[in-house]
C-alpha atoms as a PDB file:
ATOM      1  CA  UNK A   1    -107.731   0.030 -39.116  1.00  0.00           C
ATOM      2  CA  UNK A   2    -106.697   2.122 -36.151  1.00  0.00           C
ATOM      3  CA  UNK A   3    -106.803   5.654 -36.225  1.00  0.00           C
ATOM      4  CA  UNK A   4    -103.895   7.746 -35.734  1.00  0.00           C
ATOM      5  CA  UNK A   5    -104.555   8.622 -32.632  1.00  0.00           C
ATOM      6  CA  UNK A   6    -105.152   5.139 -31.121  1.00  0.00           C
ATOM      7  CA  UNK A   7    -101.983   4.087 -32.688  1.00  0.00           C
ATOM      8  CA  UNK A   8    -100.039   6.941 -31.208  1.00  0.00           C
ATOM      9  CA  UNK A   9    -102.075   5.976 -27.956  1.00  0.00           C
ATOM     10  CA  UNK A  10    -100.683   2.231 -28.501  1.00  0.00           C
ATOM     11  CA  UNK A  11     -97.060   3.430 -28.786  1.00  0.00           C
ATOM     12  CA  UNK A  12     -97.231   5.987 -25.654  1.00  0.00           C
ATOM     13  CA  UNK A  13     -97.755   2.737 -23.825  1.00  0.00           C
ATOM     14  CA  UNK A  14     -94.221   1.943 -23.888  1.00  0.00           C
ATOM     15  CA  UNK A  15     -93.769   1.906 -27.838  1.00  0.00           C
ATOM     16  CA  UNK A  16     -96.469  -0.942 -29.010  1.00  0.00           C
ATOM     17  CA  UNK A  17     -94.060  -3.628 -27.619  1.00  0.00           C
ATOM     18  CA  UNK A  18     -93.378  -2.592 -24.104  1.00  0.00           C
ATOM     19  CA  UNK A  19     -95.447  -4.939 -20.721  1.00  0.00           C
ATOM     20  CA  UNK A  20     -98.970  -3.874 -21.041  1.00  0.00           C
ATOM     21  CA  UNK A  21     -98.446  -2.709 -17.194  1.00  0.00           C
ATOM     22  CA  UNK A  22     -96.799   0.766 -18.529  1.00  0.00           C
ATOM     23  CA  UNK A  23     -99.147   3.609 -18.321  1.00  0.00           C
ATOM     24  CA  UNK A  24     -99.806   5.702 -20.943  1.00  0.00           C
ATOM     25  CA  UNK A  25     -97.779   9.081 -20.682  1.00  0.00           C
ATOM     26  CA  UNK A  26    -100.404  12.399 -20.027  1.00  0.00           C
ATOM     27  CA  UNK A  27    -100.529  14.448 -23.229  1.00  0.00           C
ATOM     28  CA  UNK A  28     -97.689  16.384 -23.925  1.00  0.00           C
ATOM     29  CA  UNK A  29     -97.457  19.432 -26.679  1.00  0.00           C
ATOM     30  CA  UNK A  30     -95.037  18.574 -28.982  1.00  0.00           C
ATOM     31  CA  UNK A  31     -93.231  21.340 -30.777  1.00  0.00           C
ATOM     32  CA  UNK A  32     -95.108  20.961 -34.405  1.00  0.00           C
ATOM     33  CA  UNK A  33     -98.541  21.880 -35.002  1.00  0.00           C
ATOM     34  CA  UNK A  34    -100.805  19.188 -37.356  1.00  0.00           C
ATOM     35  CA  UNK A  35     -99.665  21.033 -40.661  1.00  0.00           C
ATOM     36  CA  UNK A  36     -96.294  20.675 -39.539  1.00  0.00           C
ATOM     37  CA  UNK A  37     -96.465  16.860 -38.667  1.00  0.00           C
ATOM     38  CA  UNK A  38     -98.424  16.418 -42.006  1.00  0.00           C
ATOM     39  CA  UNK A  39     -95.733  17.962 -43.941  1.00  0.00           C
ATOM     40  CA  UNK A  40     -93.131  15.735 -42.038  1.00  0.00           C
ATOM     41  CA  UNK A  41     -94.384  12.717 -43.252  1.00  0.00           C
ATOM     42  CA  UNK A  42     -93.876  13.451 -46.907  1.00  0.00           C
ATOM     43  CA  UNK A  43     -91.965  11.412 -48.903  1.00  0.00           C
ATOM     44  CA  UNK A  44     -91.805   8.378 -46.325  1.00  0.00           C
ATOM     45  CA  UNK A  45     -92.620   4.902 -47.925  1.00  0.00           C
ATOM     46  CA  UNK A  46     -91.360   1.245 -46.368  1.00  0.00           C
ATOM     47  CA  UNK A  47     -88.177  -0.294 -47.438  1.00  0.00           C
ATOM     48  CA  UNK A  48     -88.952  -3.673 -48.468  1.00  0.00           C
ATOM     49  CA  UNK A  49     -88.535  -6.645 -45.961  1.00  0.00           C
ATOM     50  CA  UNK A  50     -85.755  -9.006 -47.017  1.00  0.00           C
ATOM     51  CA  UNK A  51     -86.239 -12.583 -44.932  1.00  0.00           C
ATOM     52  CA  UNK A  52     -82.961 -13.611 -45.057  1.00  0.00           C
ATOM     53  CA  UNK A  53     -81.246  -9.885 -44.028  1.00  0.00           C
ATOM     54  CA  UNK A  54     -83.709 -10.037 -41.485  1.00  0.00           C
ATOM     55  CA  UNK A  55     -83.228 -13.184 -39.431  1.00  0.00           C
ATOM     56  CA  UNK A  56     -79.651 -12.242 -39.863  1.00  0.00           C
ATOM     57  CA  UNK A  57     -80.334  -9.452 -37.360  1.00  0.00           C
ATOM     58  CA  UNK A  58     -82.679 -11.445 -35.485  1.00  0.00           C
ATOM     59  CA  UNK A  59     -79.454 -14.470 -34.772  1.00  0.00           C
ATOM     60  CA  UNK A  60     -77.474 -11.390 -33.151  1.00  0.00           C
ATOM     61  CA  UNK A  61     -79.347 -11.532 -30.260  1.00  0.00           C
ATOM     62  CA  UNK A  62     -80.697 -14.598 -28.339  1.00  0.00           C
ATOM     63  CA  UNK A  63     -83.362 -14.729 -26.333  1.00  0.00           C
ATOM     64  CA  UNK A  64     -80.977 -13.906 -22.292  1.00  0.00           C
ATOM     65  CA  UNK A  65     -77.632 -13.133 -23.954  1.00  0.00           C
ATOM     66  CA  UNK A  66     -76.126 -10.007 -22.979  1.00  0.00           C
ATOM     67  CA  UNK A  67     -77.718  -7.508 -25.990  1.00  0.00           C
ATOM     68  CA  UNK A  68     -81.387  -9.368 -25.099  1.00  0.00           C
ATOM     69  CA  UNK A  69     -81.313  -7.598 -21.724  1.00  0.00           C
ATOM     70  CA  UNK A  70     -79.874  -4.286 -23.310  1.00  0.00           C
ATOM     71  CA  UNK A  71     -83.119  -4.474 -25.717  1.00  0.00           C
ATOM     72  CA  UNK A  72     -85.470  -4.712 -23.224  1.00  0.00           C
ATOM     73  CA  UNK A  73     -84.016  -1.937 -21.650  1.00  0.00           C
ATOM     74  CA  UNK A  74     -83.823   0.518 -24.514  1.00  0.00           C
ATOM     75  CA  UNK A  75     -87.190  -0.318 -25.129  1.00  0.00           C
ATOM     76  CA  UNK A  76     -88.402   2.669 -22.619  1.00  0.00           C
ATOM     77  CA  UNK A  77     -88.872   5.581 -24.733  1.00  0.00           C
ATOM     78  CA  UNK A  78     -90.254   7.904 -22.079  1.00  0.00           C
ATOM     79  CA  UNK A  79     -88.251  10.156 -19.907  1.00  0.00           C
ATOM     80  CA  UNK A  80     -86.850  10.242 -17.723  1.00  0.00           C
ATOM     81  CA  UNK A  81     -86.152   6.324 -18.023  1.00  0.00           C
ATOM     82  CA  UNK A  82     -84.957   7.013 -21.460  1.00  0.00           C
ATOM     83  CA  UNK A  83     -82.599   9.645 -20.254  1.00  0.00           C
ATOM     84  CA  UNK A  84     -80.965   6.647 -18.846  1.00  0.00           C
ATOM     85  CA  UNK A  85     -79.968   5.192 -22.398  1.00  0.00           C
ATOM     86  CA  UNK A  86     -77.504   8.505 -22.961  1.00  0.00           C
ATOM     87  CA  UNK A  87     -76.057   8.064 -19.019  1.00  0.00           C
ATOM     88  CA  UNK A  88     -72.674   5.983 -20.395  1.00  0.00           C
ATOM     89  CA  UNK A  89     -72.454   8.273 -23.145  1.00  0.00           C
ATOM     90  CA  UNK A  90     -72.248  11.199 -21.636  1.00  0.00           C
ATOM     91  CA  UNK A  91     -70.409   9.718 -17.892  1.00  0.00           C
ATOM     92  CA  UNK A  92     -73.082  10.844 -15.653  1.00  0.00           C
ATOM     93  CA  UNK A  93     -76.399  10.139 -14.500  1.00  0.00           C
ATOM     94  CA  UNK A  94     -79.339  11.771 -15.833  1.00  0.00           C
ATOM     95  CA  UNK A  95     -82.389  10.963 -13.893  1.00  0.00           C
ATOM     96  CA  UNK A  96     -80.218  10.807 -10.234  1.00  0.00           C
ATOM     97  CA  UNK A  97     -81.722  14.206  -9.659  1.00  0.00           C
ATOM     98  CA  UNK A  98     -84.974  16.240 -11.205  1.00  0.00           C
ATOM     99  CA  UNK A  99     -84.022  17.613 -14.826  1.00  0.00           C
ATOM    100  CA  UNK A 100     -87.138  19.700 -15.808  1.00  0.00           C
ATOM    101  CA  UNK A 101     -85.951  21.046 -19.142  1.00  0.00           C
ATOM    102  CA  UNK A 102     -84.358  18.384 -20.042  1.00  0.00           C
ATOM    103  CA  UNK A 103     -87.558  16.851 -19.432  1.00  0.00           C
ATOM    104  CA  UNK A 104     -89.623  18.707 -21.334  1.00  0.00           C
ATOM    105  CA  UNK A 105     -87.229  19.193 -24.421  1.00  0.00           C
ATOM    106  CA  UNK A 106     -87.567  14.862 -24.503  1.00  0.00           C
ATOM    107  CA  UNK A 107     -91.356  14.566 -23.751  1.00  0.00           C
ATOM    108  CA  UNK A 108     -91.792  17.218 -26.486  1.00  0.00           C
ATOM    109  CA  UNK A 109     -89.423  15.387 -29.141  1.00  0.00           C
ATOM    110  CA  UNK A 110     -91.233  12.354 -28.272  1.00  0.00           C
ATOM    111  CA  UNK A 111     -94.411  13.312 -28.558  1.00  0.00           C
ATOM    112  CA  UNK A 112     -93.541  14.722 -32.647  1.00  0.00           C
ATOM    113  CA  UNK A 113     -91.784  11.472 -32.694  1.00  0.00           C
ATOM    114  CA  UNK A 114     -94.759   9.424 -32.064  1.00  0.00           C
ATOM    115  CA  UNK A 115     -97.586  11.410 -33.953  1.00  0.00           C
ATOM    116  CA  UNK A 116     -95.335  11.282 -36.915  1.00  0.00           C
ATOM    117  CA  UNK A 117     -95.064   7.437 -36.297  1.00  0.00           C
ATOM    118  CA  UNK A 118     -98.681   7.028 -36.125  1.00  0.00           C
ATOM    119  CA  UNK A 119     -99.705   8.877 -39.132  1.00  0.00           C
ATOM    120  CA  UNK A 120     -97.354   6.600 -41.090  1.00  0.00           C
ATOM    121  CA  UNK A 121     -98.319   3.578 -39.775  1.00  0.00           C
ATOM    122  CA  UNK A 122    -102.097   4.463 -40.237  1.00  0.00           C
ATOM    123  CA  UNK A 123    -100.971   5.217 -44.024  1.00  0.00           C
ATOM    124  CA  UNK A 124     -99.136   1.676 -44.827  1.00  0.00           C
ATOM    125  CA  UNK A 125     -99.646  -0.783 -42.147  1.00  0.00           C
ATOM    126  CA  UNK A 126     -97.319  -3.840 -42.213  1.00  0.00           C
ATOM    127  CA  UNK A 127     -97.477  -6.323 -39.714  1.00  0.00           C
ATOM    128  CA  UNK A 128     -94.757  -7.208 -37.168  1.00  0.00           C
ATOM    129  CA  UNK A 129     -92.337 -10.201 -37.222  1.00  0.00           C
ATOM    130  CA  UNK A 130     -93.520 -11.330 -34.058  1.00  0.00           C
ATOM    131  CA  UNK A 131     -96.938 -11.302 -36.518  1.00  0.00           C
ATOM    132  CA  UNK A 132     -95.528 -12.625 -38.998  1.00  0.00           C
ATOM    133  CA  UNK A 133     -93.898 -15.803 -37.834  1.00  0.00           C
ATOM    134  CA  UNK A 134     -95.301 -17.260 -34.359  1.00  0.00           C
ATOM    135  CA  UNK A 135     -91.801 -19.081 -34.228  1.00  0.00           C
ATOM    136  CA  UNK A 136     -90.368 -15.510 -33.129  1.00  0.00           C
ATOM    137  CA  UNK A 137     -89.622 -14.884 -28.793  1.00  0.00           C
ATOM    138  CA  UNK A 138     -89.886 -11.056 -28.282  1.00  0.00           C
ATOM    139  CA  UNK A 139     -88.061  -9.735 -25.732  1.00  0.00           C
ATOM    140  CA  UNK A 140     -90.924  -8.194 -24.557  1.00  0.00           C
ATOM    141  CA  UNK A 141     -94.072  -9.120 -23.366  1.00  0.00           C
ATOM    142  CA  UNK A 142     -97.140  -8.076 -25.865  1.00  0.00           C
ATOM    143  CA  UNK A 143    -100.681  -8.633 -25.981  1.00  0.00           C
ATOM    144  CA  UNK A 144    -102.537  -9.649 -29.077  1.00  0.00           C
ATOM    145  CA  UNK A 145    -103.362  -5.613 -30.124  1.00  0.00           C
ATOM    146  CA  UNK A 146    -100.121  -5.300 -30.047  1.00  0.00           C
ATOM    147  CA  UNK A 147     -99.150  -8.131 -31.675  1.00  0.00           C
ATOM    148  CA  UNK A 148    -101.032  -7.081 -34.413  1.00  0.00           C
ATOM    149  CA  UNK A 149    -100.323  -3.205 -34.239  1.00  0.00           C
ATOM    150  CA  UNK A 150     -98.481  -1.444 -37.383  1.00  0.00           C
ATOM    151  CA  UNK A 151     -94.500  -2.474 -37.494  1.00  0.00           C
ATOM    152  CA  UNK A 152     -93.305   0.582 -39.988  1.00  0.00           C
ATOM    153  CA  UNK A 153     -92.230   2.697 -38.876  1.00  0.00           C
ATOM    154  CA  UNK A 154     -90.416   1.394 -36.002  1.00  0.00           C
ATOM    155  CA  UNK A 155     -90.840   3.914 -33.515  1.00  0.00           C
ATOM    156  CA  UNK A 156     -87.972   3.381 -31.395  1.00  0.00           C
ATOM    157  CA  UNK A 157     -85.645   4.064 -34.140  1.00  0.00           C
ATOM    158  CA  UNK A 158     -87.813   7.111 -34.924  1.00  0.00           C
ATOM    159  CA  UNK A 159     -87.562   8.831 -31.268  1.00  0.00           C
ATOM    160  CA  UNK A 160     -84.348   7.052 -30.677  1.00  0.00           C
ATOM    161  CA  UNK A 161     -82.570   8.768 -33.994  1.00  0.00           C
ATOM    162  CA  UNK A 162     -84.761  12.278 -32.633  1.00  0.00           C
ATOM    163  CA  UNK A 163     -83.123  11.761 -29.424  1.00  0.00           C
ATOM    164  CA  UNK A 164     -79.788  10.749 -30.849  1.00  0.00           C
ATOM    165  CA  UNK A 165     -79.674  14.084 -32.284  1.00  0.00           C
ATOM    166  CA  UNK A 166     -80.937  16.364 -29.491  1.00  0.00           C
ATOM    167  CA  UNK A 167     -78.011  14.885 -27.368  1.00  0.00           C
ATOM    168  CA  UNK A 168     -75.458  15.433 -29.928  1.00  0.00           C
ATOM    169  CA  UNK A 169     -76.904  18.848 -30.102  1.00  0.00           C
ATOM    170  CA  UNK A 170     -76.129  19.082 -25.681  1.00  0.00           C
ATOM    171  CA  UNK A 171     -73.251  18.023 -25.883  1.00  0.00           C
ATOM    172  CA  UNK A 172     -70.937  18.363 -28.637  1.00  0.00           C
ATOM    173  CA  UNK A 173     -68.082  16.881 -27.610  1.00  0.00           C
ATOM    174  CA  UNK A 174     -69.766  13.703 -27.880  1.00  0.00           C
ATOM    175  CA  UNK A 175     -72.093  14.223 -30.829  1.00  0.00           C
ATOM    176  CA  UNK A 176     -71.050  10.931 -32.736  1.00  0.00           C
ATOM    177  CA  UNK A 177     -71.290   8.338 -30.016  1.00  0.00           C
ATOM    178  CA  UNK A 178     -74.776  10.246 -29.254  1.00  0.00           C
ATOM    179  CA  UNK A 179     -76.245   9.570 -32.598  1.00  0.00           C
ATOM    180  CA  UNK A 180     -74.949   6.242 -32.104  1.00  0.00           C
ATOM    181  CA  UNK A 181     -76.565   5.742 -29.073  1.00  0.00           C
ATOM    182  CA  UNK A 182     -79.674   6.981 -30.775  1.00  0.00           C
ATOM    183  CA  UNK A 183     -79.489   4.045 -33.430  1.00  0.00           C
ATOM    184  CA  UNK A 184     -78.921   1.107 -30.888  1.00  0.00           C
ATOM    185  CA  UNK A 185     -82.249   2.285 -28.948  1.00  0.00           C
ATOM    186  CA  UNK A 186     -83.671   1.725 -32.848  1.00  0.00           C
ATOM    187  CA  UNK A 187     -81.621  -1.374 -33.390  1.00  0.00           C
ATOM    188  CA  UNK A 188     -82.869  -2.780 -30.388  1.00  0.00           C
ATOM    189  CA  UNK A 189     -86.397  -2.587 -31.425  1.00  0.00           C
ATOM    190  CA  UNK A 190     -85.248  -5.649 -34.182  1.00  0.00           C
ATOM    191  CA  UNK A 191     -83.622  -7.462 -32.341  1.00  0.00           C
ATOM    192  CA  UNK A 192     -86.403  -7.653 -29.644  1.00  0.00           C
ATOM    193  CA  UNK A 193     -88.209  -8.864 -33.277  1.00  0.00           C
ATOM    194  CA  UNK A 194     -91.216  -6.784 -32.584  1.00  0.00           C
ATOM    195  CA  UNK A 195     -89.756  -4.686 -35.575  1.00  0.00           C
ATOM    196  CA  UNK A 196     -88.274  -5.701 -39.147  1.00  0.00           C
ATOM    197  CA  UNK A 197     -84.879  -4.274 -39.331  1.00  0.00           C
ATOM    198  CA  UNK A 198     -86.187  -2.438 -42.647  1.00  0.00           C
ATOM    199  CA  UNK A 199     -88.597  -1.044 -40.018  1.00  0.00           C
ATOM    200  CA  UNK A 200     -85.581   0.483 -38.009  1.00  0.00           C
ATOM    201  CA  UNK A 201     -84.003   1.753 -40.988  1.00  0.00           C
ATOM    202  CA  UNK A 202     -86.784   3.895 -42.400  1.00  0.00           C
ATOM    203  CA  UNK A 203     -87.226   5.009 -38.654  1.00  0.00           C
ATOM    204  CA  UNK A 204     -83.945   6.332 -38.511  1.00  0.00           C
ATOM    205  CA  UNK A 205     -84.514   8.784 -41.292  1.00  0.00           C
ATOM    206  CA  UNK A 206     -87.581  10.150 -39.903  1.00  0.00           C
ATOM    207  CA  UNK A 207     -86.393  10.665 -36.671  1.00  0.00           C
ATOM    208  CA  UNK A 208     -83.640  13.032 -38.143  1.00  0.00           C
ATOM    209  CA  UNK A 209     -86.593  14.717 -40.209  1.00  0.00           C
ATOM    210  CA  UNK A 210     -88.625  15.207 -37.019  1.00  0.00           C
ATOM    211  CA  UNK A 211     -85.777  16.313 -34.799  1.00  0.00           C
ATOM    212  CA  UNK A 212     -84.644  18.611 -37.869  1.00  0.00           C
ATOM    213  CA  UNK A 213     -88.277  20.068 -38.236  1.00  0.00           C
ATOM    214  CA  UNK A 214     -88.780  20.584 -34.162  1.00  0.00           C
ATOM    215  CA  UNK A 215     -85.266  22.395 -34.025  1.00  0.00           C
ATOM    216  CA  UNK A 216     -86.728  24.962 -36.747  1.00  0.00           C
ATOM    217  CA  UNK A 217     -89.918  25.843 -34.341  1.00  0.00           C
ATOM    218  CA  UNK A 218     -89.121  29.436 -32.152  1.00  0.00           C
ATOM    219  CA  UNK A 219     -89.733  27.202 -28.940  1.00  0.00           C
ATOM    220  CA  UNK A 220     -87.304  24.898 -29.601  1.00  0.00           C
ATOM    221  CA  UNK A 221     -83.919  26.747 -29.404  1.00  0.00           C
ATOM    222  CA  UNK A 222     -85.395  27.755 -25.770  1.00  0.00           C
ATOM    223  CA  UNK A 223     -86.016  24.847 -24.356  1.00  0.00           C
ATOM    224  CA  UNK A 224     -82.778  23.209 -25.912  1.00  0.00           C
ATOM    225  CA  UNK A 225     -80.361  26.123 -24.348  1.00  0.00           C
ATOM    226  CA  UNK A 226     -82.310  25.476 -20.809  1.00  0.00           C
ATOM    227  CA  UNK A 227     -81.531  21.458 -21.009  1.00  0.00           C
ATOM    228  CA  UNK A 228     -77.804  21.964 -22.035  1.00  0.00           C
ATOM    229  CA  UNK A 229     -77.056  23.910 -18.905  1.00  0.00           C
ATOM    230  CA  UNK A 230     -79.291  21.149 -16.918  1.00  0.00           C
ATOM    231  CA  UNK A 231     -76.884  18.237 -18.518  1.00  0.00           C
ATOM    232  CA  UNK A 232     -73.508  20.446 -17.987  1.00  0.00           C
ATOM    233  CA  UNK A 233     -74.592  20.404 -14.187  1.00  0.00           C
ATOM    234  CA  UNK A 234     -75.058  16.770 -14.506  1.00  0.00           C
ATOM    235  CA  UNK A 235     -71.952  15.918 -15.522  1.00  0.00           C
ATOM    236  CA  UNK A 236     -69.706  18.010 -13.537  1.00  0.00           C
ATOM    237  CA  UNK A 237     -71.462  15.692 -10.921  1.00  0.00           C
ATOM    238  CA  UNK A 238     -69.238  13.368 -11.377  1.00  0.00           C
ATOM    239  CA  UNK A 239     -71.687  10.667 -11.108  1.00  0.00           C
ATOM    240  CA  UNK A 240     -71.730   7.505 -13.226  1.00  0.00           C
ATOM    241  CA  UNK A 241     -74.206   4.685 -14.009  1.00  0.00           C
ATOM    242  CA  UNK A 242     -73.191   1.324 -12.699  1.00  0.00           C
ATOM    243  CA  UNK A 243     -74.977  -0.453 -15.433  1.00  0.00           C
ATOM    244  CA  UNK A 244     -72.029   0.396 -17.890  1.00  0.00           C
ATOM    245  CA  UNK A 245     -69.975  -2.053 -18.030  1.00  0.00           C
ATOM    246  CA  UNK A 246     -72.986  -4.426 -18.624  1.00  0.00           C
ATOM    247  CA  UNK A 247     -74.023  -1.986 -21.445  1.00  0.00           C
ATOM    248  CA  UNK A 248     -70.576  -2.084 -23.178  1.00  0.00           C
ATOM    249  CA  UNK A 249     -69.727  -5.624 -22.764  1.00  0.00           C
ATOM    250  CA  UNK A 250     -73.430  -6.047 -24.493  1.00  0.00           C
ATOM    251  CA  UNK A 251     -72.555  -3.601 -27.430  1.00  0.00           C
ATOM    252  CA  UNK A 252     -69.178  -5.621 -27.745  1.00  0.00           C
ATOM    253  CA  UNK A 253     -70.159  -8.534 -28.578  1.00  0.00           C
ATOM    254  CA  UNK A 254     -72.955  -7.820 -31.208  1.00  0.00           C
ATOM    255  CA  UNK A 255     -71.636  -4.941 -32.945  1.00  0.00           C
ATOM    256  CA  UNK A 256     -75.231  -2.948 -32.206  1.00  0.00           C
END
């Protein structure tokens, strides 16, 4: 079984599902200490796995239709790439320019996002569809570790719900379609079937926990006051992302 570390190691590399060619991010200090990311994973056991629920969620995204392409997308976790995902939500353009605290405020969340992951997964490994039935395509190429690397809990949905709620947090006027944004980057993860949906569910939970826990720590309210003047500046820019359209028309059609 692989440690925690390695598996936190495994999901740096573009969370577990991402092209092996992705580098794994330098070590970042996350805002909880190991007691604190102990204590965060209280409580947290796997939903059960429903086949038929599940391939239900697998038929709303073929392999090249328009939500396919979103998936692979979303399924950058590290910024500033994944400040991208939040660009349509917010009109503007996050990573057209250097954004240092906004930066750090994400690499932070992500990295309490991904320990918390991997001390889960260590705890009750389940294997991933893509595992489970050979039949599956993900949208995503994997190799055989990570193929066989932990599914639960789906950490997309687990950084995507933590990130969901830091931007809601920046900028309040849009706090709902934030959070929503948050749960497609999860969402995708299932539909790229490199994670049960009951995977993304439980993910979405601990993401809030983990986001809730980080915004408790002294450093946090900091760093968070520093990136919402960074994004205020970005969109008074007036700057938007081209891919937009492509995004909505994607989100249209599938309901995620």
């Amino acid at each position: 079984m692989k440690t925690a570390g390695a598996v936190a190691a495994c999901l740096l590399a573009g969370g577990c599902a991402a092209a092996s060619a992705l580098a794994v991010a330098p070590p970042v200090e996350g805002y909880l200490d190991a007691q604190a990311v102990q204590t965060a994973t209280a409580g947290f056991t796997p939903y059960p796995v429903h086949p038929d629920a599940e391939q239900a969620v697998f038929d709303l995204a073929a392999p090249g239709s328009d939500r396919w392409w979103l998936a692979i997308a979303q399924a950058e976790l590290r910024p500033p790439e994944a400040a991208q995902h939040f660009d349509c939500v917010l009109g503007t353009r996050l990573a057209q320019r250097p954004r240092p605290a906004l930066m750090r405020l994400m690499n932070r969340l992500l990295t309490d996002s991904l320990r918390v992951t991997a001390i889960l997964a260590e705890r009750e490994p389940r294997r991933r569809p893509v595992a489970e039935r050979p039949d599956l395509q993900p949208c995503v190429r994997i190799d055989a570790v990570t193929r066989n690397s932990p599914s639960w809990p789906a950490s997309g949905a687990v950084a995507g719900s933590a990130y969901g709620e830091m931007f809601a947090a920046l900028a309040p006027d849009r706090t709902d379609a934030a959070r929503t944004r948050g749960l497609d980057i999860g969402l995708s993860r299932a539909l790229c079937r490199v994670n049960w949906h009951a995977d993304v569910t439980d993910g979405f939970q601990i993401g809030r926990t983990v986001y809730e826990r980080a915004a408790a720590t002294p450093e946090f309210g900091a760093d968070l006051e520093a990136a919402r003047v960074e994004v205020a500046a970005a969109r008074a820019e007036g700057l938007t992302n081209p891919a937009c359209a492509a995004e909505r028309r994607a989100l249209r059609r599938t309901g995620y």
